[in-house]
C-alpha atoms as a PDB file:
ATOM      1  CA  UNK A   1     -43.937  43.100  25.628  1.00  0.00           C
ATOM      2  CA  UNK A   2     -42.708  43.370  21.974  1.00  0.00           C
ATOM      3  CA  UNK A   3     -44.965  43.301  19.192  1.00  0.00           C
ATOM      4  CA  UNK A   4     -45.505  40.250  16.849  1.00  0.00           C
ATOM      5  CA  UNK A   5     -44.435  42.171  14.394  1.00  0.00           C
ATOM      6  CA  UNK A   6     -40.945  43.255  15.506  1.00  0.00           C
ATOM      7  CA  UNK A   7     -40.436  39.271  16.687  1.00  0.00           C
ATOM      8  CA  UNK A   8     -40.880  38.684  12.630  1.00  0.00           C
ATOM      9  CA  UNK A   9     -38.588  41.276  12.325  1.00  0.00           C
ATOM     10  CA  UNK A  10     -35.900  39.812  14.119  1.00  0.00           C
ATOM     11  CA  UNK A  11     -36.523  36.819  13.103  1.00  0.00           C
ATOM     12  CA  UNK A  12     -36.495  37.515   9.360  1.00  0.00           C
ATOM     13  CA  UNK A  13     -33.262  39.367   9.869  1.00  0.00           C
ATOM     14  CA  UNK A  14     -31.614  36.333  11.851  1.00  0.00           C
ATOM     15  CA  UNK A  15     -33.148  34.251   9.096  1.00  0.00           C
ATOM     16  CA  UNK A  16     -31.482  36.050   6.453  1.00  0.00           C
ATOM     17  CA  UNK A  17     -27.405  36.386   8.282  1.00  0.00           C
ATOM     18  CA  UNK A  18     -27.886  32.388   8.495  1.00  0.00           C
ATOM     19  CA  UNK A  19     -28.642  32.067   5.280  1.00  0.00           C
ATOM     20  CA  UNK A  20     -26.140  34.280   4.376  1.00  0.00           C
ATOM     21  CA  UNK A  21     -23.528  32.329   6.793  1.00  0.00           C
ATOM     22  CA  UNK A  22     -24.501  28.794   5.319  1.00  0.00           C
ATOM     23  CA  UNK A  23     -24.042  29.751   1.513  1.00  0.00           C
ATOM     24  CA  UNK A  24     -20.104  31.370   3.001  1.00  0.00           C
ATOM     25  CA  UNK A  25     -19.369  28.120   4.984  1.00  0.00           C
ATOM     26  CA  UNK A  26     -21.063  25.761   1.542  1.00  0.00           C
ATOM     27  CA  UNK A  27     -18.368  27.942  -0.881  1.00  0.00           C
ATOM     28  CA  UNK A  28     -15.709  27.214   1.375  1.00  0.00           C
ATOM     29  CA  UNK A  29     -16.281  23.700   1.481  1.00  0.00           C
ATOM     30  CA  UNK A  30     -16.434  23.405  -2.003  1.00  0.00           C
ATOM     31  CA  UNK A  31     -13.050  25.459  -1.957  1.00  0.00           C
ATOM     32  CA  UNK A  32     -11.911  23.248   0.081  1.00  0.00           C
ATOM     33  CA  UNK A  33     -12.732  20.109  -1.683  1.00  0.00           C
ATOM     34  CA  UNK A  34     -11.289  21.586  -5.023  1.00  0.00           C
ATOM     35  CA  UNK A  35      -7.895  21.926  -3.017  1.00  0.00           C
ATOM     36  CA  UNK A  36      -8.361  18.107  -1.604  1.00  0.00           C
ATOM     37  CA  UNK A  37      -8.711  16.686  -4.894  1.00  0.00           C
ATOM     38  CA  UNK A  38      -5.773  18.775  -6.105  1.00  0.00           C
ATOM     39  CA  UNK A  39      -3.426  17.875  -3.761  1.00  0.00           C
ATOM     40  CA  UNK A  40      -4.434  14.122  -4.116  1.00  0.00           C
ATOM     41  CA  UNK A  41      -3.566  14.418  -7.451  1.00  0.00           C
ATOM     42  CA  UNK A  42      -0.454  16.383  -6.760  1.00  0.00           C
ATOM     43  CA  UNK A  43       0.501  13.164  -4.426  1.00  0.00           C
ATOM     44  CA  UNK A  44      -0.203  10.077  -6.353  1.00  0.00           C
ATOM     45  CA  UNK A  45       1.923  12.327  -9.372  1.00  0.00           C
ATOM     46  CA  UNK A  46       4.741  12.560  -6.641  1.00  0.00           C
ATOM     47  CA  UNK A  47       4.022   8.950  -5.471  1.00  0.00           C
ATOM     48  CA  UNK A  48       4.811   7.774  -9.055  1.00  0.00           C
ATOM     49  CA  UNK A  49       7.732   9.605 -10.057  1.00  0.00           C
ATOM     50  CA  UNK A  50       9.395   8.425  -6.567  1.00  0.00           C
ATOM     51  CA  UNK A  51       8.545   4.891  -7.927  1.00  0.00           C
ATOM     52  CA  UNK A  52      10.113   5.302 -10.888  1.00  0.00           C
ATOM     53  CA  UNK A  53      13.254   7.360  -9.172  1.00  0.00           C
ATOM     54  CA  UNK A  54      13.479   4.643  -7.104  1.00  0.00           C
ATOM     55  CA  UNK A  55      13.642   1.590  -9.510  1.00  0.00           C
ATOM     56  CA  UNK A  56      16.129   4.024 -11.529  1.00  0.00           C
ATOM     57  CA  UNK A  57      18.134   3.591  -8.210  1.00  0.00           C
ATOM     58  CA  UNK A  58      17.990   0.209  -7.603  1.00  0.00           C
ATOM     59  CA  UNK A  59      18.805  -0.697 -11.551  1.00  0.00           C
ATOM     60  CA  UNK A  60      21.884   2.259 -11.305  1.00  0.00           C
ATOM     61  CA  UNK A  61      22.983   0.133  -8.102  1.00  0.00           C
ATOM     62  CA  UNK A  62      22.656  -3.372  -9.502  1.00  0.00           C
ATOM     63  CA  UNK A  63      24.615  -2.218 -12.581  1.00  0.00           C
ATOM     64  CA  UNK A  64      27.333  -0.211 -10.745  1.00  0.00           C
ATOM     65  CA  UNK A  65      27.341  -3.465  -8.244  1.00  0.00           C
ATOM     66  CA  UNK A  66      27.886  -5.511 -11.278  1.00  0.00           C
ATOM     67  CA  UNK A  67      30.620  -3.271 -12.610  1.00  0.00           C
ATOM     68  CA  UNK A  68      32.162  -3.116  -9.554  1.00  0.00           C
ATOM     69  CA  UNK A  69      31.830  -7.182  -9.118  1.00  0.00           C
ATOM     70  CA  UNK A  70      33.884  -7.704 -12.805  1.00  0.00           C
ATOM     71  CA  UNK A  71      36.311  -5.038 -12.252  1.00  0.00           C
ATOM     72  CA  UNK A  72      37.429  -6.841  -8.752  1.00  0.00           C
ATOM     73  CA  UNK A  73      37.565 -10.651  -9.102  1.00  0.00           C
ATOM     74  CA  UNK A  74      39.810 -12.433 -10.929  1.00  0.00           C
ATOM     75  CA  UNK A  75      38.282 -15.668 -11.892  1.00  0.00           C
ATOM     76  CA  UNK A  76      35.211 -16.715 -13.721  1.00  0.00           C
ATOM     77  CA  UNK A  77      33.583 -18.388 -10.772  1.00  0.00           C
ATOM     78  CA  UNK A  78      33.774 -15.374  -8.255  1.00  0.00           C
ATOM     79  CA  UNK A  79      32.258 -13.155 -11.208  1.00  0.00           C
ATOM     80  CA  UNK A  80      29.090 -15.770 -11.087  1.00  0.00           C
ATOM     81  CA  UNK A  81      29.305 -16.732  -7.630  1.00  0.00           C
ATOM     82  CA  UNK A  82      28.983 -12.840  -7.215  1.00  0.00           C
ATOM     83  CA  UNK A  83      26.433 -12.665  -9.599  1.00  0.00           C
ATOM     84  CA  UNK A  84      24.722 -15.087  -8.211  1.00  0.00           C
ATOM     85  CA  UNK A  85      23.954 -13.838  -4.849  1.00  0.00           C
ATOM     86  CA  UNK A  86      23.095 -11.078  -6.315  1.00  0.00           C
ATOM     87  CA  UNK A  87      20.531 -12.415  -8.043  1.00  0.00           C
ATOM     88  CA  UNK A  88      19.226 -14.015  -4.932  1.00  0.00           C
ATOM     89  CA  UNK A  89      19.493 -10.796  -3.229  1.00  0.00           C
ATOM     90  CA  UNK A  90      17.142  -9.091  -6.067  1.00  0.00           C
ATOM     91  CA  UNK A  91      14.573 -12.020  -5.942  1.00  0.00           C
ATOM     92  CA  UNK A  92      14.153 -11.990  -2.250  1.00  0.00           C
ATOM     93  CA  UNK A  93      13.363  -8.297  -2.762  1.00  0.00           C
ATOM     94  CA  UNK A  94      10.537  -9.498  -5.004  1.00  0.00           C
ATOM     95  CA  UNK A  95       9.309 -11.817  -3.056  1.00  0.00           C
ATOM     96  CA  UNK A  96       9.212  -9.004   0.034  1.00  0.00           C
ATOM     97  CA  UNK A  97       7.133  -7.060  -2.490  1.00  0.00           C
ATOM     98  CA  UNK A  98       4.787 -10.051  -3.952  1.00  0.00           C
ATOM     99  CA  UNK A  99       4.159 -10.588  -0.307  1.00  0.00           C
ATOM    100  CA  UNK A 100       3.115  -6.757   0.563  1.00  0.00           C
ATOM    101  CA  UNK A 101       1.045  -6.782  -2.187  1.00  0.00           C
ATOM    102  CA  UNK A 102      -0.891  -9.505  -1.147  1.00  0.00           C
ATOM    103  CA  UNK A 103      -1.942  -8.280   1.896  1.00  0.00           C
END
């Protein structure tokens, strides 16, 4: 039968390589949570330059769509009537977003 002394022992020495164990695993986790909130911020940066790239698109596309619209008709009405439906084109977009956002 062991001692109550060398029970304490063990027990102190058990004690102490949990302690030891939860202060490793509580600096990882706060490792960890420094690289979460990094890479969040890494992502909404990302998430807005894409926006931006992406209207930069759409304004390069309506311009060069334009362009290409005045260089090819001949009259004044297909120029407008092209326009036009362009127009529409852009403001059902908008209302696609308006009604995303308002989910």
């Amino acid at each position: 039968m062991k001692s109550v002394s060398s029970i304490l022992k063990g027990l102190k020495v058990k004690t102490e390589k949990l302690l030891t164990l939860q202060e490793a695993l509580h600096n990882d986790n706060a490792q960890l949570k420094l690289k979460v909130s990094i890479l969040q911020t890494s992502l909404k940066s990302l998430e807005v330059s894409n926006s931006k790239l992406e209207n930069e698109y759409k304004v390069l596309k309506l311009a060069q769509s334009i362009s290409n619209t005045n260089d090819s008709l001949g009259s004044d009405n297909k120029k407008n009537l092209a326009i036009k439906l362009k127009i529409n084109e852009f403001v059902r977009e908008i209302d696609k977003c308006i009604a995303q956002l308002n989910r």
